[in-house]
Protein backbone atom coordinates (compact mmCIF):
# COMPACT_ATOMS: atom_id res chain seq x y z
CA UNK A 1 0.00 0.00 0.00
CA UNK A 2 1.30 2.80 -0.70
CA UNK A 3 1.02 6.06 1.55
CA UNK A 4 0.41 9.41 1.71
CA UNK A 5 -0.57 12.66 3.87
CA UNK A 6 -3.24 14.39 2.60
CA UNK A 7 -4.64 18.10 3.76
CA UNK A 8 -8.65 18.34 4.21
CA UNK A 9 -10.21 21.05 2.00
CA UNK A 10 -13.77 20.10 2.91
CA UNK A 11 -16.10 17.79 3.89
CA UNK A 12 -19.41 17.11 3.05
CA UNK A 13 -22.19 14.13 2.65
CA UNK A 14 -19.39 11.49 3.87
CA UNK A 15 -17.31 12.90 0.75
CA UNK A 16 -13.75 14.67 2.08
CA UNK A 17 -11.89 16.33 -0.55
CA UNK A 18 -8.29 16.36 -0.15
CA UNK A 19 -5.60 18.13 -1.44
CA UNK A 20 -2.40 16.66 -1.72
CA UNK A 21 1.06 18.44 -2.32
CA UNK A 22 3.31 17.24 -5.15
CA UNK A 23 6.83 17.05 -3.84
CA UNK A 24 9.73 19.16 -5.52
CA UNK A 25 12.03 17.12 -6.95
CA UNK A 26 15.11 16.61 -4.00
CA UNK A 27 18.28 18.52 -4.24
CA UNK A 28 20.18 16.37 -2.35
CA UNK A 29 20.90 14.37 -5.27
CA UNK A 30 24.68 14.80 -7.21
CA UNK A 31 22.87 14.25 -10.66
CA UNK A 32 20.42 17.23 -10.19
CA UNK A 33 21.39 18.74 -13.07
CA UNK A 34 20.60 15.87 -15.45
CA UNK A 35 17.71 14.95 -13.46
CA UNK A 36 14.09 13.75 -15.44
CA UNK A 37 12.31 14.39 -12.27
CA UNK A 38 13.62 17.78 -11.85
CA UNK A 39 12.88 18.74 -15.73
CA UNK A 40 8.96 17.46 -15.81
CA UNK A 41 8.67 18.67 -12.15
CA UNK A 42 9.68 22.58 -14.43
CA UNK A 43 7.03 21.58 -16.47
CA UNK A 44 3.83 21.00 -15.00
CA UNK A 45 2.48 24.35 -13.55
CA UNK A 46 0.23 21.62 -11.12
CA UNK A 47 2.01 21.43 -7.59
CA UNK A 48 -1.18 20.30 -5.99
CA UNK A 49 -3.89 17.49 -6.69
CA UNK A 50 -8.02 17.46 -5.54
CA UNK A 51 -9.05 14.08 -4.59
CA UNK A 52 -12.27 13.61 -3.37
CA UNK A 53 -12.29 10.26 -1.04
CA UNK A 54 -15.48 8.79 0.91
CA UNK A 55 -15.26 9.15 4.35
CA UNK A 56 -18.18 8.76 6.84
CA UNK A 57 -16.53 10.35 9.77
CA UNK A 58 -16.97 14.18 9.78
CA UNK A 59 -13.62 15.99 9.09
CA UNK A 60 -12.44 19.94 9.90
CA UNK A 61 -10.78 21.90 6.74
CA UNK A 62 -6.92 21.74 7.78
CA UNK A 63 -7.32 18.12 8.92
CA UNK A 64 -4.68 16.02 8.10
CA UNK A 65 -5.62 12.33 6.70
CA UNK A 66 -3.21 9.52 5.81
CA UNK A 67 -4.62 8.17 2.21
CA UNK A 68 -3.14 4.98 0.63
CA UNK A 69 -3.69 3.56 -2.88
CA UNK A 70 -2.62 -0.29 -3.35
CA UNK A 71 0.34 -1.04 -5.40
CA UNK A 72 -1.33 -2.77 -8.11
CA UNK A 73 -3.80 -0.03 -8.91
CA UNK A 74 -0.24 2.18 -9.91
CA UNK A 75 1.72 -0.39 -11.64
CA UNK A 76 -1.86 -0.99 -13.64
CA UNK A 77 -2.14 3.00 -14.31
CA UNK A 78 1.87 2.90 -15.50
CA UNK A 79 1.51 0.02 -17.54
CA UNK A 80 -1.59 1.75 -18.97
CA UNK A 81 -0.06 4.83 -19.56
CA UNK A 82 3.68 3.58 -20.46
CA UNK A 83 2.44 0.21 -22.19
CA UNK A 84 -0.06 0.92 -24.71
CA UNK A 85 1.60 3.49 -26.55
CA UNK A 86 4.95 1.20 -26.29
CA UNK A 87 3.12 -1.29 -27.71
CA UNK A 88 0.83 0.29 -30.66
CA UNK A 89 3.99 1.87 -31.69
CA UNK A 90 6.12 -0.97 -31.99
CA UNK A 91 3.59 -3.32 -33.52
CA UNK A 92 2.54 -0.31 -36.43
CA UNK A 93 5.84 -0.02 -37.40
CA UNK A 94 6.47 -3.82 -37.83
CA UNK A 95 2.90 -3.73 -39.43
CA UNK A 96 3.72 -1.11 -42.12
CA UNK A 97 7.48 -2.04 -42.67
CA UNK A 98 5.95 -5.59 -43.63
CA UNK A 99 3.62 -3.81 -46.00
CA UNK A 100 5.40 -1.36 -47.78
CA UNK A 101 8.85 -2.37 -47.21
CA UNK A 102 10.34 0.63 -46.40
CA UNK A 103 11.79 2.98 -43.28
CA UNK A 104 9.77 5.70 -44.19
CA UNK A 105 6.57 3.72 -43.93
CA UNK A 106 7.73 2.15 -40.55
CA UNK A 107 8.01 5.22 -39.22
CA UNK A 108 4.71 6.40 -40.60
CA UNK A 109 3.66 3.01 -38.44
CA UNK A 110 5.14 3.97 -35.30
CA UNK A 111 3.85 7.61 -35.13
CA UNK A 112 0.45 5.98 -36.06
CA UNK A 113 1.03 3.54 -33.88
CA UNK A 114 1.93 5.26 -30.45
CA UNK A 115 -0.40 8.03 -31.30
CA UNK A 116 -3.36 4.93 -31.28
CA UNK A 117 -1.86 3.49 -28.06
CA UNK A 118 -1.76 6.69 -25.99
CA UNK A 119 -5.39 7.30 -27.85
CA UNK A 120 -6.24 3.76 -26.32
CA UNK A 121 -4.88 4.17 -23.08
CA UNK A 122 -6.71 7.73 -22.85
CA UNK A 123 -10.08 6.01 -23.38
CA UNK A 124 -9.53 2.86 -20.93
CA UNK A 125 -8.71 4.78 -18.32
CA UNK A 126 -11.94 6.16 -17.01
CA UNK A 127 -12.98 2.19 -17.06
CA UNK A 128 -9.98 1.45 -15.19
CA UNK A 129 -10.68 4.81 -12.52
CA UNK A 130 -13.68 3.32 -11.71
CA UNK A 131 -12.25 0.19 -10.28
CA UNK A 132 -12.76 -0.10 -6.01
CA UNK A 133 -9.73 -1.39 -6.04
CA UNK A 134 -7.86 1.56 -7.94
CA UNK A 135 -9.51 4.44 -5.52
CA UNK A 136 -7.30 5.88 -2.94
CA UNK A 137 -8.50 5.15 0.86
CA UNK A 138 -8.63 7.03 3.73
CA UNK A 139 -6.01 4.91 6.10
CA UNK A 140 -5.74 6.87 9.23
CA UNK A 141 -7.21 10.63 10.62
CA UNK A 142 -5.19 13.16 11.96
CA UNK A 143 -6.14 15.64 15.35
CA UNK A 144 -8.61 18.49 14.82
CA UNK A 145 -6.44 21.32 13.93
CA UNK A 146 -7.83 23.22 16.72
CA UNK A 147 -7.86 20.27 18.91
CA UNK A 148 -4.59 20.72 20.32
CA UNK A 149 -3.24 24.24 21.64
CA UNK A 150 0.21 24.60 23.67
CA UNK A 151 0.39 27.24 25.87
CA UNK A 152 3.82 28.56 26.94
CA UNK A 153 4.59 30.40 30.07
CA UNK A 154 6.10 33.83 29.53
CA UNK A 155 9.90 34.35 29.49
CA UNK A 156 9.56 36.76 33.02
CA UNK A 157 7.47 33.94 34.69
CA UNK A 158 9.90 31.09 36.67
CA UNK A 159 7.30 27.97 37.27
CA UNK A 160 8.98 25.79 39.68
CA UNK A 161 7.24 22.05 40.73
């Protein structure tokens, strides 16, 4: 299972929407500069994700909420998304070089190809979303944001047991 923290935005009907904060890419790393995650962290302007989960106990906005999504639901969604394109592309170009004969057609093939795959994979996947198994869960509930308040003695006051 894999595991996340999650920030409530709001609550309503036993439906808790969630936002959850994409992580910058580390910088702790020696190979930052040649870094994928880095570069298509730069290009998605999205550093935060909606999720609306069910959850029957009533939660606060600020709450914090543990979600967790089981592996097989993301290795599905990657080879969904990584696979079918992979796969329509290869298979076009071996189609059309064994038609025509020629590199110019095989590459006609594969563009053809992982154009249809990514198509493909784009219309599966709401099927796929719909899955129980592929929704994230709530896993564990965090304190009341205002649940908790520390109060510290001023700096001029000596408390002594």
């Amino acid at each position: 299972m894999m595991k996340e923290w999650a920030t409530v935005v709001s609550w309503q009907d036993g439906q808790a929407v969630v936002r959850c904060d994409v992580k910058a890419s580390c910088s702790s790393c020696a190979s930052r500069a040649g870094c994928g995650s880095r570069v298509l962290n730069k290009l998605g302007p999205q550093n935060q994700h909606l999720i609306t989960v069910p959850c029957e106990q009533p939660l606060t906005r600020g709450q914090k909420v543990e979600l967790g999504i089981a592996e097989s639901s993301l290795l599905g969604s990657a080879v969904l998304v990584y696979l079918f394109p992979l796969l329509g592309l290869l298979l076009m170009a071996g189609v059309f070089q064994g038609l025509f004969g020629g590199d110019l057609a095989a590459l006609c093939g594969a563009v053809l190809g992982g154009v249809g795959g990514f198509l493909a994979a784009k219309g599966l996947s709401p099927r796929f979303s719909q899955r129980e198994s592929w929704q994230p869960v709530i896993l564990s509930i965090g304190l009341d944001p205002d649940a908790l308040r520390v109060i510290s003695p001023s700096a001029g006051e000596n408390h002594h047991p």
